[in-house]
Structure formats: structure tokens, C-alpha cells
N, C-alpha and C. Protein backbone atom coordinates (compact mmCIF):
# COMPACT_ATOMS: atom_id res chain seq x y z
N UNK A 1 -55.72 -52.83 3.09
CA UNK A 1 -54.63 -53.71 2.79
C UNK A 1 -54.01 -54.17 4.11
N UNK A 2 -53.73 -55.29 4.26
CA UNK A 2 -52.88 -55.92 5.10
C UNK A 2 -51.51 -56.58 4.46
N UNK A 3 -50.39 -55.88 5.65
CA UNK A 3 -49.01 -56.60 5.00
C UNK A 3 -48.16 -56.45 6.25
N UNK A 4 -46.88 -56.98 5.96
CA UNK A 4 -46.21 -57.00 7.09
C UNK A 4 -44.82 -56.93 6.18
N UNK A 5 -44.55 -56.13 5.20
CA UNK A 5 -44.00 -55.72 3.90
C UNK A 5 -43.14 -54.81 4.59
N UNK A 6 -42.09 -54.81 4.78
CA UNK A 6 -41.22 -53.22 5.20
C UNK A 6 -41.49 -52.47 4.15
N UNK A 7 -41.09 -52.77 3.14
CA UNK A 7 -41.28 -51.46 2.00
C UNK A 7 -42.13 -51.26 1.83
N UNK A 8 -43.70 -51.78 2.03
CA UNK A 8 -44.95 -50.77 1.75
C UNK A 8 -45.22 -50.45 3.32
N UNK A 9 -44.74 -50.84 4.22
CA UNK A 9 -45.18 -50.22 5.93
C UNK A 9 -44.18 -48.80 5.63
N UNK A 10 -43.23 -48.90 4.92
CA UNK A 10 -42.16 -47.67 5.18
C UNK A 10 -43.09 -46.76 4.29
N UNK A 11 -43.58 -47.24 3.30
CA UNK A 11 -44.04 -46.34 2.23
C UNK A 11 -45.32 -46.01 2.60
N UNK A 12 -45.82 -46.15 3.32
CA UNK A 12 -47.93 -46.00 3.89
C UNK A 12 -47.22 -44.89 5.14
N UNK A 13 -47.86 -43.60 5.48
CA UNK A 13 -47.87 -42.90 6.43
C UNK A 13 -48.54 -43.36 7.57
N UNK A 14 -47.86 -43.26 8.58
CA UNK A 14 -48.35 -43.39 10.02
C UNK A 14 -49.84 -43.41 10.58
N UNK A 15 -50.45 -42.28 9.71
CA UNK A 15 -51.60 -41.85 10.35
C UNK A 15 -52.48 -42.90 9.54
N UNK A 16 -52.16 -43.49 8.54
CA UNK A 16 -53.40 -44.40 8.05
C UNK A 16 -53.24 -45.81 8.55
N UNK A 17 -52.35 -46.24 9.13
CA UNK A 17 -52.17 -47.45 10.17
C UNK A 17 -53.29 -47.79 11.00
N UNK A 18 -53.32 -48.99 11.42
CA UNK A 18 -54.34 -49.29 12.23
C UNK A 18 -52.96 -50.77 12.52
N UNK A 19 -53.04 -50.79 14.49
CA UNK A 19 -52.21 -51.83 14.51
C UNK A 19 -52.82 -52.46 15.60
N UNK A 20 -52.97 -53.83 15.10
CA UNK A 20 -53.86 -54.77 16.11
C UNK A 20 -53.12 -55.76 17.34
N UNK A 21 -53.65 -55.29 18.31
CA UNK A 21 -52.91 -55.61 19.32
C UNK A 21 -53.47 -56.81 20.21
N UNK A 22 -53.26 -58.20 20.01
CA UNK A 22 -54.23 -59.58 20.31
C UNK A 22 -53.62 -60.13 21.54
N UNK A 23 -54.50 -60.24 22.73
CA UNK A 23 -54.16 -61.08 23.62
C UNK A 23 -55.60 -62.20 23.46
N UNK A 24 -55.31 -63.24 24.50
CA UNK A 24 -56.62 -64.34 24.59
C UNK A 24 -57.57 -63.73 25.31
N UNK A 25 -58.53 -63.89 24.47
CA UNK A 25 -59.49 -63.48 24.80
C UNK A 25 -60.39 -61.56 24.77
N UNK A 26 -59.05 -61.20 23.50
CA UNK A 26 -58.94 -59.43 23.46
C UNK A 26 -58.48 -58.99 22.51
N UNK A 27 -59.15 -58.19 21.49
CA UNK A 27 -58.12 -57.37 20.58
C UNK A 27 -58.07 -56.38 20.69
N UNK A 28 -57.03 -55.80 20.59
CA UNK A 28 -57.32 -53.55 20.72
C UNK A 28 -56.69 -52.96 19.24
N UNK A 29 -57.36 -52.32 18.86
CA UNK A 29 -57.21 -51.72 17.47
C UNK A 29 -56.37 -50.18 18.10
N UNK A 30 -54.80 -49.84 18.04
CA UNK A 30 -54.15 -48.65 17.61
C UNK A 30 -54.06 -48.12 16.66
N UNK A 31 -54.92 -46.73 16.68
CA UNK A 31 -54.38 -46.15 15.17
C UNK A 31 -54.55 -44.64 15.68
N UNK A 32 -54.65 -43.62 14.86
CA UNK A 32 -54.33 -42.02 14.84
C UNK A 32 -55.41 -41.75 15.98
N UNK A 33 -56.33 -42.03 15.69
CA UNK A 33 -57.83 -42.04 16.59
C UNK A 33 -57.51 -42.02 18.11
N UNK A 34 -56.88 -43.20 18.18
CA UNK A 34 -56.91 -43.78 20.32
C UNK A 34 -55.73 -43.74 20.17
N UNK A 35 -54.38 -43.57 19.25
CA UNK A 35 -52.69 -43.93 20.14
C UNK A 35 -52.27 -42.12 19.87
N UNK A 36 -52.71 -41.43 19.33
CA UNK A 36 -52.38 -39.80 19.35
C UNK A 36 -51.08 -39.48 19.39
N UNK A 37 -50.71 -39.58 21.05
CA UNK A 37 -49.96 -39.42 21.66
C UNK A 37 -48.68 -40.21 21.40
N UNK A 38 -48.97 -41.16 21.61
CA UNK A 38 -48.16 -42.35 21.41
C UNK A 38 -47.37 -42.41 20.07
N UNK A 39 -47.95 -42.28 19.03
CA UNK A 39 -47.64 -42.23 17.39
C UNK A 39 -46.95 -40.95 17.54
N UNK A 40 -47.27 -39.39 17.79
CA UNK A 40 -46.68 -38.21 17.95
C UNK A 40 -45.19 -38.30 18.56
N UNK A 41 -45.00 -39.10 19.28
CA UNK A 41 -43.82 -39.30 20.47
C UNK A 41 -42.88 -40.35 19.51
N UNK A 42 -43.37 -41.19 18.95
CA UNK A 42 -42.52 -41.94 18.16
C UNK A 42 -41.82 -41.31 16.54
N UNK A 43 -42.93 -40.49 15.86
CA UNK A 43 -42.32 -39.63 14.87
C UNK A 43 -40.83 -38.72 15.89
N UNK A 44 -41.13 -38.22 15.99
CA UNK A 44 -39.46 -37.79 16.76
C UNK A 44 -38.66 -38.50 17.31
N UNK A 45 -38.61 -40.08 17.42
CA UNK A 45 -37.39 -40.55 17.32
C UNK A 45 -36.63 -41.01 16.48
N UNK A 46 -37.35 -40.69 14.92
CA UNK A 46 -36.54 -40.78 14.01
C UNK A 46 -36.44 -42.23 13.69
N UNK A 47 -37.25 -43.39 13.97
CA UNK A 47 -36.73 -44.19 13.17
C UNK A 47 -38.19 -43.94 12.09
N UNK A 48 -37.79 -45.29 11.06
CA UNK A 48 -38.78 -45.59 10.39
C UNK A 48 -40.41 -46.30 10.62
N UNK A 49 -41.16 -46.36 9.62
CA UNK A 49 -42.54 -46.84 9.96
C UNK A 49 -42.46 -48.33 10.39
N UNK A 50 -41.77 -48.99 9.78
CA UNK A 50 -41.60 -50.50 10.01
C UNK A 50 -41.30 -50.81 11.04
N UNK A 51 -40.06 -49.76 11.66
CA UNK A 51 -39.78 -49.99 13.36
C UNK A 51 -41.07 -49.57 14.16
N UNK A 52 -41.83 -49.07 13.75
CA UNK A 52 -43.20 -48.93 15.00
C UNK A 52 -43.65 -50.12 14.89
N UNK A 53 -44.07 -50.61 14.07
CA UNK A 53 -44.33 -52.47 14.02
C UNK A 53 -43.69 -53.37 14.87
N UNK A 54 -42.41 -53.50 14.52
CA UNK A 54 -41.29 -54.07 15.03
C UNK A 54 -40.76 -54.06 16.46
N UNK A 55 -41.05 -52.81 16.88
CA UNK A 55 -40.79 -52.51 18.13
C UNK A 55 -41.30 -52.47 19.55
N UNK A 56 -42.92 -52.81 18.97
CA UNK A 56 -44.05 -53.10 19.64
C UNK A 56 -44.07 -51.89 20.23
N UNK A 57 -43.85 -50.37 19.87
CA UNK A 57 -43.64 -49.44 20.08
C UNK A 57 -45.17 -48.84 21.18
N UNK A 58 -46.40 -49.36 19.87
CA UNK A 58 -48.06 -49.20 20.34
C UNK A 58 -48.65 -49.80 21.31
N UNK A 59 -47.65 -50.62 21.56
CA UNK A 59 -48.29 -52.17 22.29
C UNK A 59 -48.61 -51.61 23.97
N UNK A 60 -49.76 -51.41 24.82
CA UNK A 60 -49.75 -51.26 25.72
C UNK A 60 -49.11 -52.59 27.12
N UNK A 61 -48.27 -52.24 27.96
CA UNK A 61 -47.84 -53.35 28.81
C UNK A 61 -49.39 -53.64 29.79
């Protein structure tokens, strides 16, 4: 499924995410697999699933 739904991103757990990250000429697929760390570090700040979306939380600079 693809959505950009707060209430089903809030309602789907973290670990089954997959978040696609597009520059020109590049896509990078984040999910439980390659962001580990990254996803682990964001559950303890307490916000919600929708803010990892939102926040470009995954997004490498």
C-alpha cells in the first residue's frame, strides 16, 4: 500500500515502512533493513509515525 494518510501512517508500525528517498537521477529505499539505527533513535523521541515522514527524519543530507 501506498499513502501519505496520517491516520493509516500513524496506524502501520515503523518497521513495515519503506520510505523513498528521490533525488535526479537516484532513489534510496529506507526501511528496518538499511535505516536500523536511524528508525531506533527516532522511536525515543516520542513523536508519532507520520512525523518520521514529515520530518524528513530518514532523509540522508
Amino acid at each position: 500500500m501506498t499513502t501519505n494518510d496520517e491516520f493509516i501512517m500513524n496506524g502501520v508500525p515503523i518497521e513495515y515502512w519503506s520510505v523513498i528517498e528521490r533525488t535526479p537521477g537516484s532513489a534510496k529505499l529506507h526501511n528496518i533493513s538499511n535505516s536500523r539505527d536511524k528508525i531506533e533513535e527516532f522511536k525515543f523521541i516520542g513523536l508519532n509515525n507520520f512525523d518520521l515522514f514529515t520530518s524528513e527524519f530518514l532523509l540522508e543530507n
